[in-house]
C-alpha atoms as a PDB file:
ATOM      1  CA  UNK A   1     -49.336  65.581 167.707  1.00  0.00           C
ATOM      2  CA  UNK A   2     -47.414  65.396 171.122  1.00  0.00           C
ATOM      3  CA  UNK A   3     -49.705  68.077 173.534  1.00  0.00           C
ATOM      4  CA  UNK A   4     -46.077  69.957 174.795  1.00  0.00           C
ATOM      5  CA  UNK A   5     -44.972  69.996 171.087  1.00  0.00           C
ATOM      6  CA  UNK A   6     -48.282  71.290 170.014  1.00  0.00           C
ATOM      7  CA  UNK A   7     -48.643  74.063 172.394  1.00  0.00           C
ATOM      8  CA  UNK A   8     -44.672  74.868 172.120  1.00  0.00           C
ATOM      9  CA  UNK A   9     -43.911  75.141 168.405  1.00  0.00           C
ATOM     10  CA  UNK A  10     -47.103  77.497 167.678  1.00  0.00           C
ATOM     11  CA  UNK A  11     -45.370  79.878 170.405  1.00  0.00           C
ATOM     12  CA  UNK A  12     -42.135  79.823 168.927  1.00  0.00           C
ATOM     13  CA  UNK A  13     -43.688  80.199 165.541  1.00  0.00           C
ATOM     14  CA  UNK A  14     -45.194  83.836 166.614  1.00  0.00           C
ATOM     15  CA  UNK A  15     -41.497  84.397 168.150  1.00  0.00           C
ATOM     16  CA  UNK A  16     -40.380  83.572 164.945  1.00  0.00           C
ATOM     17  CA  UNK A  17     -42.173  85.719 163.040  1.00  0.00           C
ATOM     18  CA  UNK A  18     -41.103  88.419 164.941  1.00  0.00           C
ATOM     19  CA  UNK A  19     -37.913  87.793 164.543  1.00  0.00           C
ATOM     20  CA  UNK A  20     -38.030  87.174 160.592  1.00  0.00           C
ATOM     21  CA  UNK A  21     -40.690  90.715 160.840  1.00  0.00           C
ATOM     22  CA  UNK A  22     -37.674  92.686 162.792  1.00  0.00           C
ATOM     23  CA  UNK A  23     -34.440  91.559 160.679  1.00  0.00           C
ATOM     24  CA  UNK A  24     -36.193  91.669 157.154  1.00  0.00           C
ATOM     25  CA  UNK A  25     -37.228  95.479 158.042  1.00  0.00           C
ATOM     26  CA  UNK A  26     -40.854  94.615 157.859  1.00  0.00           C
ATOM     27  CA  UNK A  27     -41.157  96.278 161.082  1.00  0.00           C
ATOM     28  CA  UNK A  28     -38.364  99.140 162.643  1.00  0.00           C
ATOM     29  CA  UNK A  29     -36.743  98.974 165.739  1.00  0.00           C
ATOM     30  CA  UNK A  30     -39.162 102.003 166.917  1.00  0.00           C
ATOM     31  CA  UNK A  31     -42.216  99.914 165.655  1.00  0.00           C
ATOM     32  CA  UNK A  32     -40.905  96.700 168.024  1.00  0.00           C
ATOM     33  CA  UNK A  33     -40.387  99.037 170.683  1.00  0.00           C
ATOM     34  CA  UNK A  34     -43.773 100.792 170.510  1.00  0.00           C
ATOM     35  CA  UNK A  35     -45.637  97.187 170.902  1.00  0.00           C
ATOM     36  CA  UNK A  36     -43.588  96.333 173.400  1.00  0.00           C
ATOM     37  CA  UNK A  37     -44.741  99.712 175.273  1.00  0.00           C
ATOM     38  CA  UNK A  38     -48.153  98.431 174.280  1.00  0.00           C
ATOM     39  CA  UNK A  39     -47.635  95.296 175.802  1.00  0.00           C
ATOM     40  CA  UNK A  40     -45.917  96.144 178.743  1.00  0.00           C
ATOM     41  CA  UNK A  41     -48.467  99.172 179.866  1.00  0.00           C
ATOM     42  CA  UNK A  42     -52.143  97.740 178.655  1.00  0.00           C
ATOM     43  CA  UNK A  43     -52.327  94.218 177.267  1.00  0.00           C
ATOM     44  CA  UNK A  44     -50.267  92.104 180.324  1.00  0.00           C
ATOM     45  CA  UNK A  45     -51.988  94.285 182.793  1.00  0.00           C
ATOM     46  CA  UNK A  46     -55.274  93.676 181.882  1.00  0.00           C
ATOM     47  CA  UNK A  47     -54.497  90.224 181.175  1.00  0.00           C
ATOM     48  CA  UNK A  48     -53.504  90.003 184.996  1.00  0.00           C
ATOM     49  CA  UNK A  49     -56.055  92.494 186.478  1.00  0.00           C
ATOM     50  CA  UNK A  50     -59.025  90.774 185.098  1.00  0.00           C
ATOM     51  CA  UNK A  51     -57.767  86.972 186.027  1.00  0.00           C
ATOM     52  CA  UNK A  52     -57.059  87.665 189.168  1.00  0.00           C
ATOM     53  CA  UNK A  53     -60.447  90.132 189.520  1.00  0.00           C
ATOM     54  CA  UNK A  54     -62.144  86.305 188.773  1.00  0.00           C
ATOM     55  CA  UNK A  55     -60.034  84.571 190.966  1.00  0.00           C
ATOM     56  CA  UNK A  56     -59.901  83.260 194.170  1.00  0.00           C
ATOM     57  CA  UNK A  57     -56.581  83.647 196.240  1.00  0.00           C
ATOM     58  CA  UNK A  58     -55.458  80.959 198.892  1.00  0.00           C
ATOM     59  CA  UNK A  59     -56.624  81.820 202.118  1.00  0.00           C
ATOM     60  CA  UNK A  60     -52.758  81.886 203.562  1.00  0.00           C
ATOM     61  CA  UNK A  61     -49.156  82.941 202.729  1.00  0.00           C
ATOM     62  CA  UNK A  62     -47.616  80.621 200.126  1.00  0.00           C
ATOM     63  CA  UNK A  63     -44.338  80.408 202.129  1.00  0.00           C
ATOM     64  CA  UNK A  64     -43.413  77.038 200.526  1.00  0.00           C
ATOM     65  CA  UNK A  65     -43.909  78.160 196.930  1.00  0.00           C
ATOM     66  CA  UNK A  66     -41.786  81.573 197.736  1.00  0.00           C
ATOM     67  CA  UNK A  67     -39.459  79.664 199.678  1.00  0.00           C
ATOM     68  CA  UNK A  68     -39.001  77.135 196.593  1.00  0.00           C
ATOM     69  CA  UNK A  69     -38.571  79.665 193.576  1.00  0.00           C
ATOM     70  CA  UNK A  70     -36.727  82.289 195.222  1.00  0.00           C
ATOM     71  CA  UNK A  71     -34.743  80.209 197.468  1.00  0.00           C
ATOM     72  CA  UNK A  72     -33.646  78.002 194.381  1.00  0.00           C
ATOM     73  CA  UNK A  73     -33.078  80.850 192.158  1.00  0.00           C
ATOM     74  CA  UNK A  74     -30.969  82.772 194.698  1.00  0.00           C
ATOM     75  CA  UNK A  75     -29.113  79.146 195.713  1.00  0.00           C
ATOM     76  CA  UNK A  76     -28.165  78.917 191.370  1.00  0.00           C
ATOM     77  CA  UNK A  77     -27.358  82.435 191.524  1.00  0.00           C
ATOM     78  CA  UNK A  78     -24.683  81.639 194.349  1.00  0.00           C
ATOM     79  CA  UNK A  79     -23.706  78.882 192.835  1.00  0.00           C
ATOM     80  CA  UNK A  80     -23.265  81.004 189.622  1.00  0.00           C
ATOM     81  CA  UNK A  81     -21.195  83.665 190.644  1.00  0.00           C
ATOM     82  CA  UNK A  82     -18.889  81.490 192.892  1.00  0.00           C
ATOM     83  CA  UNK A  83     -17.614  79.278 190.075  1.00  0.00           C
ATOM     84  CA  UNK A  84     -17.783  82.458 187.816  1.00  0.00           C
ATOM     85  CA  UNK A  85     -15.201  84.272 190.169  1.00  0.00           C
ATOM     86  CA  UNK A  86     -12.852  81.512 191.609  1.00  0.00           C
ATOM     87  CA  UNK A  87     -12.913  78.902 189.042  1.00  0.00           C
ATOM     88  CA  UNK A  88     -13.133  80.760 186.045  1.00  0.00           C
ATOM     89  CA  UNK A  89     -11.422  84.274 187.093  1.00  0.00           C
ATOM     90  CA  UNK A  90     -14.020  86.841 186.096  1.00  0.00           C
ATOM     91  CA  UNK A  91     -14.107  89.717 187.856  1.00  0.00           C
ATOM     92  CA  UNK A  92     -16.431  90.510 190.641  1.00  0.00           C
ATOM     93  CA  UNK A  93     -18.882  92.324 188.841  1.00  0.00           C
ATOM     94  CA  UNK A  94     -18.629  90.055 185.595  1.00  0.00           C
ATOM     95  CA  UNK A  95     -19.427  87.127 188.398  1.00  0.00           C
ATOM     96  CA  UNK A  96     -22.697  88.657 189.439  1.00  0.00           C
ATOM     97  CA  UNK A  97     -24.189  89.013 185.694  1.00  0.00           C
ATOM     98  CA  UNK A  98     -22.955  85.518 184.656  1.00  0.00           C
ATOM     99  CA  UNK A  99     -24.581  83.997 188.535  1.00  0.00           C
ATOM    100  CA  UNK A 100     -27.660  86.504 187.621  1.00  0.00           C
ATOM    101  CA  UNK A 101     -28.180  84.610 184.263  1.00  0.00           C
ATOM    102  CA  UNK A 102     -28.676  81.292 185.897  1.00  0.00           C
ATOM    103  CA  UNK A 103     -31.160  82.826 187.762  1.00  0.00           C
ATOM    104  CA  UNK A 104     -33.678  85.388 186.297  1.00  0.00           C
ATOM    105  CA  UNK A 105     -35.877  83.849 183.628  1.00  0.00           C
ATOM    106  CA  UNK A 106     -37.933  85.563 180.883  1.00  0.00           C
ATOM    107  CA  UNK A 107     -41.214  85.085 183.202  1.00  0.00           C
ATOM    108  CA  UNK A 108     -43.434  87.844 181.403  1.00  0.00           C
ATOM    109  CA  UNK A 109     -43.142  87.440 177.691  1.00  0.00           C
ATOM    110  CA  UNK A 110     -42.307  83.714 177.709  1.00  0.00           C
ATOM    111  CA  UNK A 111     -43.205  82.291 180.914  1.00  0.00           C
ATOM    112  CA  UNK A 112     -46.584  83.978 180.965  1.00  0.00           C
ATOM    113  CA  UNK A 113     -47.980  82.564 177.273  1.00  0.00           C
ATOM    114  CA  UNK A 114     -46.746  79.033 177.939  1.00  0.00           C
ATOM    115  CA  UNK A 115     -48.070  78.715 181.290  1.00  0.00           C
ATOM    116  CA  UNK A 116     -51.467  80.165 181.213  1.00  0.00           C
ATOM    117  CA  UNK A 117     -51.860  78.647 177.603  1.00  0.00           C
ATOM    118  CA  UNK A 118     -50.777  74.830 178.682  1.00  0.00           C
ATOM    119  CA  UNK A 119     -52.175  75.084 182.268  1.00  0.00           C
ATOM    120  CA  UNK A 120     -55.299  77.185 182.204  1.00  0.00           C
ATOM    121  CA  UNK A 121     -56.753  79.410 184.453  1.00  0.00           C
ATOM    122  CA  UNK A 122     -56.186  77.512 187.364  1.00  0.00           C
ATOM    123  CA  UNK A 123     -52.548  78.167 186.833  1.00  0.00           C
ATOM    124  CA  UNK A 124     -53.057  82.032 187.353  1.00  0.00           C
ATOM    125  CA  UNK A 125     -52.567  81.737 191.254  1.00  0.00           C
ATOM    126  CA  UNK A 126     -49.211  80.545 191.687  1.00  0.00           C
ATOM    127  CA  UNK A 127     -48.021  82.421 188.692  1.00  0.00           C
ATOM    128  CA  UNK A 128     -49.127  85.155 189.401  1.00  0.00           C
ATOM    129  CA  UNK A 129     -47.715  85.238 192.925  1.00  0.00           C
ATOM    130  CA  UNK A 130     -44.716  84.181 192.118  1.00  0.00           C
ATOM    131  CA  UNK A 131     -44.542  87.212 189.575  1.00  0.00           C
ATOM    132  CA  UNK A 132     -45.560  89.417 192.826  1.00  0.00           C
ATOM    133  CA  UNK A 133     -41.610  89.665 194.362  1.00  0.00           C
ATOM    134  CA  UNK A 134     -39.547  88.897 190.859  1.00  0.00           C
ATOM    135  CA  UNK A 135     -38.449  91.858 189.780  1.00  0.00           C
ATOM    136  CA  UNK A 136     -38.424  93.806 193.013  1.00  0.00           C
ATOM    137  CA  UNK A 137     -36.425  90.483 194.466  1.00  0.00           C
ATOM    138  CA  UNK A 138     -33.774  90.021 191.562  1.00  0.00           C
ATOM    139  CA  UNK A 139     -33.459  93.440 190.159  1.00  0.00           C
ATOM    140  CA  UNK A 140     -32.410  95.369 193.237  1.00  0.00           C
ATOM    141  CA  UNK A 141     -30.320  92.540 194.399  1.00  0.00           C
ATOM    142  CA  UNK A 142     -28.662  92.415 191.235  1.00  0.00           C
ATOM    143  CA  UNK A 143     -28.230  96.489 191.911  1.00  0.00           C
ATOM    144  CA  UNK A 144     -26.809  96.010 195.202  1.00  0.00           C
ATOM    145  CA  UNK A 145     -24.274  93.474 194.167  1.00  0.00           C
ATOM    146  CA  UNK A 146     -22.652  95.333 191.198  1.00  0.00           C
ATOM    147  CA  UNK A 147     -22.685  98.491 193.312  1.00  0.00           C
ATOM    148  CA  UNK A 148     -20.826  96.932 195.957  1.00  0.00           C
ATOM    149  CA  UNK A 149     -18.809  95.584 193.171  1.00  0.00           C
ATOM    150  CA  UNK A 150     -17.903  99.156 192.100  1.00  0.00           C
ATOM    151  CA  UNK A 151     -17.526 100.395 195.713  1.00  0.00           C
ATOM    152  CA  UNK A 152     -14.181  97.928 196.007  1.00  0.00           C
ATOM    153  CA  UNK A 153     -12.671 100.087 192.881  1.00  0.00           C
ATOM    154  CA  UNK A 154     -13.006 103.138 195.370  1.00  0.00           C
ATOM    155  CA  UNK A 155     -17.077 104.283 194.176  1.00  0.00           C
ATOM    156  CA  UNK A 156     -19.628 105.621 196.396  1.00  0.00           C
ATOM    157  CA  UNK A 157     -22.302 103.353 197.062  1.00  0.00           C
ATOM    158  CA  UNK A 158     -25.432 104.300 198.956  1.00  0.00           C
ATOM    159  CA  UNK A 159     -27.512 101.062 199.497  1.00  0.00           C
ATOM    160  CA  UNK A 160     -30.371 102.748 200.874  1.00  0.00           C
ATOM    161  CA  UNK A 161     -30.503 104.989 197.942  1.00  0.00           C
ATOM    162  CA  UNK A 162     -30.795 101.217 195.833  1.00  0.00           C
ATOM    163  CA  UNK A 163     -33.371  99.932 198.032  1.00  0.00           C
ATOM    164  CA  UNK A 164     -35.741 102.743 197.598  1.00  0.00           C
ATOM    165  CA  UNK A 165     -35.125 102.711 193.754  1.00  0.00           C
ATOM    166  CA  UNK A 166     -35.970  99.191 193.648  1.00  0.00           C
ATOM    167  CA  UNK A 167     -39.567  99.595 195.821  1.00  0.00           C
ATOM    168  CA  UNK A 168     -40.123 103.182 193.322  1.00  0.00           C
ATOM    169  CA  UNK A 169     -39.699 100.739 190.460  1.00  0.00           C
ATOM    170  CA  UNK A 170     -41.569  97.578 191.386  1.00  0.00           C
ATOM    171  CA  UNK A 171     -44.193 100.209 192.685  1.00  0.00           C
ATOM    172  CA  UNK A 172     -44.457 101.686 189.122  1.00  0.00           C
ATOM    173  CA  UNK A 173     -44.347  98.797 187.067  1.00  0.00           C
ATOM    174  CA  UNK A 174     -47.654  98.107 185.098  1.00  0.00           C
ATOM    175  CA  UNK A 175     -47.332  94.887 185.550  1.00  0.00           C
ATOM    176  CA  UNK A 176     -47.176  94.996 189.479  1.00  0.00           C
ATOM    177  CA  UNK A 177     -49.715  97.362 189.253  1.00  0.00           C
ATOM    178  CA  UNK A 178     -52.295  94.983 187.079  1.00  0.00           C
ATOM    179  CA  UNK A 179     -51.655  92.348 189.717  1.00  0.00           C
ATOM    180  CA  UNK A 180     -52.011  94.497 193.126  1.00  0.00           C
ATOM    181  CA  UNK A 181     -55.058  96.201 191.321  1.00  0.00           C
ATOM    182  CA  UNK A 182     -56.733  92.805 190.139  1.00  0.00           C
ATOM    183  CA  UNK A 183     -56.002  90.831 194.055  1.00  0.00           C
ATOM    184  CA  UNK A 184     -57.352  94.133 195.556  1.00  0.00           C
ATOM    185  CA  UNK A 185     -60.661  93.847 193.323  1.00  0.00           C
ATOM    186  CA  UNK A 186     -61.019  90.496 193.699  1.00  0.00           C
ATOM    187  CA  UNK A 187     -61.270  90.370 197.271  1.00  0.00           C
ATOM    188  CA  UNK A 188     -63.985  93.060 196.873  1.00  0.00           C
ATOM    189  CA  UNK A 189     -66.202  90.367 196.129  1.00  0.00           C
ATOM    190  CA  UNK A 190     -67.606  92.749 193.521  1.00  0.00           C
ATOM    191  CA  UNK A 191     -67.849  91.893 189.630  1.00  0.00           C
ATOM    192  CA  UNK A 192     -66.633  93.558 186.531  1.00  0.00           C
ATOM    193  CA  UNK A 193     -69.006  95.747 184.710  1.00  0.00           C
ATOM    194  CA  UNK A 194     -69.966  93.749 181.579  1.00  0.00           C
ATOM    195  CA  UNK A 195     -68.712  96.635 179.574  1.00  0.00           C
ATOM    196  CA  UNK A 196     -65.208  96.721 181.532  1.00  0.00           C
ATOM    197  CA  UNK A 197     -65.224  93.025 181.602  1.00  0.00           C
ATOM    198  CA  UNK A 198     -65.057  93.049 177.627  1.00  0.00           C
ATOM    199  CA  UNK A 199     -63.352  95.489 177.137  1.00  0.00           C
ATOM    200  CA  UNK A 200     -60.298  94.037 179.416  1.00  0.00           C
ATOM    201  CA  UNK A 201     -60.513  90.814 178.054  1.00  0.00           C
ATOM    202  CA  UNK A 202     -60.165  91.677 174.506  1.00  0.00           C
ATOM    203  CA  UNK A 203     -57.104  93.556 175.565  1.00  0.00           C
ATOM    204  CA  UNK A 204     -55.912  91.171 177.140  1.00  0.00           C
ATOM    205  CA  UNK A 205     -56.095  88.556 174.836  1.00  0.00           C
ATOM    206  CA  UNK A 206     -53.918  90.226 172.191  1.00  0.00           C
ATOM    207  CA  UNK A 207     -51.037  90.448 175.366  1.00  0.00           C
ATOM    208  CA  UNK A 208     -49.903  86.984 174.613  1.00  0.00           C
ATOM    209  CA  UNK A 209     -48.962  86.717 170.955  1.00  0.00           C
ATOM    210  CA  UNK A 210     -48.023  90.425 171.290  1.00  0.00           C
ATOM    211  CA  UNK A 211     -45.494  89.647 173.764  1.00  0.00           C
ATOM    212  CA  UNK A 212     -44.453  86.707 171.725  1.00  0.00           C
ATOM    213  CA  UNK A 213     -43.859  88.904 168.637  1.00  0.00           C
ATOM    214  CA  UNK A 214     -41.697  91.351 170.622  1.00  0.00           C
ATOM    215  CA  UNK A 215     -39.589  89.250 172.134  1.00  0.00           C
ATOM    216  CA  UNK A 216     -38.602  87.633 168.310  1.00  0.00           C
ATOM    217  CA  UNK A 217     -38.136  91.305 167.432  1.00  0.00           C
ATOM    218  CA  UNK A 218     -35.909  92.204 170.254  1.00  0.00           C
ATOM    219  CA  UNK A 219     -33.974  88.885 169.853  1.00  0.00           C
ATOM    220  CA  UNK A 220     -32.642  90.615 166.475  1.00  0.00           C
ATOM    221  CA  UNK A 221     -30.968  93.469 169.073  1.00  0.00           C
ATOM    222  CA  UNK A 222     -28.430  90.399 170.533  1.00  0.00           C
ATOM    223  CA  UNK A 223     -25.690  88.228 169.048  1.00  0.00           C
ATOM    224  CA  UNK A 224     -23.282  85.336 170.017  1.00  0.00           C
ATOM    225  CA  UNK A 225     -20.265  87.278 170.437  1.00  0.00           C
ATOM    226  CA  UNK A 226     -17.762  86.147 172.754  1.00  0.00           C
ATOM    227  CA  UNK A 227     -17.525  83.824 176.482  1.00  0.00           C
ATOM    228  CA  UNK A 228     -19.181  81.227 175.350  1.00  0.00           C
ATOM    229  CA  UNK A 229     -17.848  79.072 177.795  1.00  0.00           C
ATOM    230  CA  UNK A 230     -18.965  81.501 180.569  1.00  0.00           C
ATOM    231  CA  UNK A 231     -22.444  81.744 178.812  1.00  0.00           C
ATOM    232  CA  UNK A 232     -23.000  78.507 178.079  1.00  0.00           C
ATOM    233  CA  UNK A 233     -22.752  77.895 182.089  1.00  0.00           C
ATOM    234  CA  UNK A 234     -24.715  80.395 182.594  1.00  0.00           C
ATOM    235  CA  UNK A 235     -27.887  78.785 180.299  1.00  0.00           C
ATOM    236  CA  UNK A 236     -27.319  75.226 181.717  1.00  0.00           C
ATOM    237  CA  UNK A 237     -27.826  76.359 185.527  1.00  0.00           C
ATOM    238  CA  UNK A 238     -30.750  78.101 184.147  1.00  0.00           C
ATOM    239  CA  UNK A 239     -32.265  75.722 181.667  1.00  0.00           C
ATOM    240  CA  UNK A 240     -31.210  72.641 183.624  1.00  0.00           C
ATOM    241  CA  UNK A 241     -30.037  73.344 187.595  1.00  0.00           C
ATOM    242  CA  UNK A 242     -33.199  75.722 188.186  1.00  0.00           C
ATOM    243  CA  UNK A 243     -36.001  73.617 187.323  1.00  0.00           C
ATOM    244  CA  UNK A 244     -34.299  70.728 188.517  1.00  0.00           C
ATOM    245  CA  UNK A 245     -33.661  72.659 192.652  1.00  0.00           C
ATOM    246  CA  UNK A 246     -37.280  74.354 192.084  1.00  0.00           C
ATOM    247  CA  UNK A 247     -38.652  70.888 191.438  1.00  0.00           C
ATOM    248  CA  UNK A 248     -37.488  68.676 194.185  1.00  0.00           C
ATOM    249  CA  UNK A 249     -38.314  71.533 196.608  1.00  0.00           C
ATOM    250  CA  UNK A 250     -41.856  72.275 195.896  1.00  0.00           C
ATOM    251  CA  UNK A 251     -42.136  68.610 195.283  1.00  0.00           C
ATOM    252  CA  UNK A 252     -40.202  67.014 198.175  1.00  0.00           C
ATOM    253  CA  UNK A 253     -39.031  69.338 200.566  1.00  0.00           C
ATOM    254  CA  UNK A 254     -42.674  71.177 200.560  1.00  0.00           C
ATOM    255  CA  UNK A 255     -45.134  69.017 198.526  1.00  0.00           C
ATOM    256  CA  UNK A 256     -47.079  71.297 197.201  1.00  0.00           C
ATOM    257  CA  UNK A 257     -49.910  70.491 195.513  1.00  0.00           C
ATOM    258  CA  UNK A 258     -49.443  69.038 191.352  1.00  0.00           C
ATOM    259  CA  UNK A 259     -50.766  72.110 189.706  1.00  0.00           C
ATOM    260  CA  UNK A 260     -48.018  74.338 191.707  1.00  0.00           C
ATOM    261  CA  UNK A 261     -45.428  72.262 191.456  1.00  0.00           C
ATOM    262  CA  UNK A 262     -45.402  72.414 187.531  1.00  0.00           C
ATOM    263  CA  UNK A 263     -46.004  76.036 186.946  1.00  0.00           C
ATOM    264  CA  UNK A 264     -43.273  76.904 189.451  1.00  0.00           C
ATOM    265  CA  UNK A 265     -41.167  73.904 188.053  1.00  0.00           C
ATOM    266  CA  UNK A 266     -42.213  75.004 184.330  1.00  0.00           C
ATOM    267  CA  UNK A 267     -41.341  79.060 184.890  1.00  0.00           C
ATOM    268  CA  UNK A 268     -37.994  78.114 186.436  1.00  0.00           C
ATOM    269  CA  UNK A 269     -37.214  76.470 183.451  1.00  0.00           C
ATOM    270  CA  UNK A 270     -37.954  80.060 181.296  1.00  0.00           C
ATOM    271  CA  UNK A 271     -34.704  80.826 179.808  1.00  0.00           C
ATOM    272  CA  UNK A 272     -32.123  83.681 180.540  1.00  0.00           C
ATOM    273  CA  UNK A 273     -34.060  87.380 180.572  1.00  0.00           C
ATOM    274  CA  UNK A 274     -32.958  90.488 178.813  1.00  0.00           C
ATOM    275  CA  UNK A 275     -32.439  92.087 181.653  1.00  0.00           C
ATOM    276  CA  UNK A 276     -29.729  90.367 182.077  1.00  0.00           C
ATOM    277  CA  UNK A 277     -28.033  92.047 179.263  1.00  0.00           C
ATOM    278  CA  UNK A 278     -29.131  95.150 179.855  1.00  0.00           C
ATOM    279  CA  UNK A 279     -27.740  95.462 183.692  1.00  0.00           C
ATOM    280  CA  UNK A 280     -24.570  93.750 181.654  1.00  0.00           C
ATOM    281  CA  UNK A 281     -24.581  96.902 179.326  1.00  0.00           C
ATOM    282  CA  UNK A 282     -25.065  99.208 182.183  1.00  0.00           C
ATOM    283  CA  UNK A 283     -22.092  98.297 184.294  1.00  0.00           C
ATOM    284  CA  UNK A 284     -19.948  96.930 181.371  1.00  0.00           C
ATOM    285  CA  UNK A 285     -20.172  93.338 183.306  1.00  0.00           C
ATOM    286  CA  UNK A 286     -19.629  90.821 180.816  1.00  0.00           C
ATOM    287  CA  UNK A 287     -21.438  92.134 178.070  1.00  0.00           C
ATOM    288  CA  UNK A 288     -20.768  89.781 175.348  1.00  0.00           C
ATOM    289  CA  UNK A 289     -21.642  86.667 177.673  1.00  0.00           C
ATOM    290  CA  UNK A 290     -24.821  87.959 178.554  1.00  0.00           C
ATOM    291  CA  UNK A 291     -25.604  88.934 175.192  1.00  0.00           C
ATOM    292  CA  UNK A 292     -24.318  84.817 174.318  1.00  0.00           C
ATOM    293  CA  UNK A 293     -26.153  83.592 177.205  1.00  0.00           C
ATOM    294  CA  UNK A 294     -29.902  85.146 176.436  1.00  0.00           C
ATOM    295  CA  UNK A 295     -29.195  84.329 172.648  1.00  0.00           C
ATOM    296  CA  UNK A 296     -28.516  80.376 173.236  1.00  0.00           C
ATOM    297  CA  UNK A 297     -30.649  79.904 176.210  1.00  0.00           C
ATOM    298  CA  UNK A 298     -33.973  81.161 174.494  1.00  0.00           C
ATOM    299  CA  UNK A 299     -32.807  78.760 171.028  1.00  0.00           C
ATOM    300  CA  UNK A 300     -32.390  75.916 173.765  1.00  0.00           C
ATOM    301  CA  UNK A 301     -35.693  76.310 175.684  1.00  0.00           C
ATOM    302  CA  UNK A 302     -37.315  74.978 172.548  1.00  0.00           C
ATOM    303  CA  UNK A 303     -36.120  71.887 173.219  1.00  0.00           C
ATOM    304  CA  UNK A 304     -36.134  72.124 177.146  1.00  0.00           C
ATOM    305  CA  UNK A 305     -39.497  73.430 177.723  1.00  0.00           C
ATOM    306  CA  UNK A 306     -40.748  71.159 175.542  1.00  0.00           C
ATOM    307  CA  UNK A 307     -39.027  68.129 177.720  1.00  0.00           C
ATOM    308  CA  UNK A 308     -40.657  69.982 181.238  1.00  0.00           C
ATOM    309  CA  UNK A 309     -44.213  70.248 179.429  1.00  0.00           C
ATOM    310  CA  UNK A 310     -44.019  66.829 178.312  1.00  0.00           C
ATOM    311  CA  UNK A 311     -42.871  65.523 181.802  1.00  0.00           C
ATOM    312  CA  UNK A 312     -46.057  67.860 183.168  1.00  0.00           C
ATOM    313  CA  UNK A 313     -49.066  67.625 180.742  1.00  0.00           C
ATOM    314  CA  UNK A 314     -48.665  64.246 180.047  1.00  0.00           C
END
């Protein structure tokens, strides 16, 4: 069998089964939400603390790899929300969640399987410090932008108030947390007790088709309701016009080395997050195209991810 179709149906297959576990009634709502706590809190973040405890960082600032993710995703975000508000006549804060869709990915429960499964180890660098700035970088931007949304309807907005928010929250994270705590070891030069070692690598092993399994289960919580013109924008710039920019940036603009180039190229391909929705939810921006948008991009990324992994592994 094809090597991207043999490491990208078994994935889906444990999505899958989530999602047949959640709708059948197999397992409650409370019971997807308690693995995802699981997830979230211990099995990614000793999945990242103990890679990056074994591995060695590059000796200066990937500016180039930053400066092609970010920059991309922030250009399709743009790009997004423009057409969103002056060619399609949303309003201003239902122009920030469609450009926001075409932008932030599902980097932790998709992106991190496929990537560390199909590339290996090695992959862990650039992933992981990629994964550094994303949600501090897209989540309090994403803040900013519907507050100042609300704040031309006559709200209050107090930026700094958003900024420290967003720095609290990134700081808080387990996830950020596994990866400061793992770079900070690592550069200790000293390694794991045996016992620790185990212990965090059998936890860490179950991360990966645990946070497959969740996602299926959550994917029960969403629906194709309405907008699907607006969503289905929204999951072409992402599926399509992120990969594509992040590409030819970290390929020709920067030429980063092979390895980097496809795990940047590969996780801007992820399809829409959930967060998406749930900032949607939050300031009643476009609900039901969010909802549309992370429903039909995550069904499409079979197909797409497939293509990029093809294109990549050979």
């Amino acid at each position: 069998m094809d090597i991207a179709i043999s490491l990208v149906l078994p994935i889906f297959g444990v999505i899958g089964l989530g999602y047949i576990a959640s709708r059948s009634g197999l397992m409650s709502i409370s019971a997807i939400d308690g693995l995802d706590v699981y997830v979230f809190t211990f099995g990614i973040p000793s999945l990242l603390f103990r890679s990056l405890s074994h591995t060695e960082l590059p000796a200066s600032l990937p500016w180039g790899l930053w400066i092609s993710y970010y920059g991309a995703m922030l250009a399709i975000w743009a790009v997004g929300s423009l057409i969103s508000r002056f060619l399609i006549g949303r309003s201003p804060a239902d122009a920030v969640i469609l450009g926001f869709g075409g932008g932030q990915g599902n980097v932790v429960m998709l992106g991190l399987p496929i990537i560390l499964t199909g590339f290996g180890q090695d992959a862990s660098v650039p992933l992981f410090l990629i994964l550094t700035f994303h949600g501090l970088i897209l989540i309090t931007t994403a803040t900013l932008l519907l507050e100042f949304a609300r704040a031309k309807e006559g709200e209050h907005i107090g930026v700094g108030r958003i900024l420290l928010a967003g720095i609290k929250s990134s700081l808080r994270n387990p996830v950020i947390i596994g990866l400061g705590a793992g770079v900070i070891y690592g550069q200790l030069g000293v390694p794991l007790p045996e016992v620790a070692d185990k212990t965090l690598e059998m936890v860490g092993r179950s991360a990966i088709p645990c946070a497959l399994f969740v996602l299926g289960g959550t994917l029960t919580r969403y629906h194709i309701r309405r907008s699907i013109g607006s969503a289905s924008m929204t999951v072409m710039f992402k599926l399509v016009a992120h990969p594509a920019l992040v590409f030819c940036l970290t390929y020709y603009v920067f030429r980063l080395e092979p390895l980097w180039v496809s795990v940047a190229t590969v996780l801007a391909g992820m399809p829409t997050g959930v967060y998406s929705l749930i900032l949607a939810n939050r300031y009643q921006a476009a609900p039901g195209a969010a909802s549309s948008a992370v429903l039909m991009a995550t069904g499409l990324s079979l197909v797409t991810l497939t293509v990029l992994l093809k294109l990549f592994l050979g």
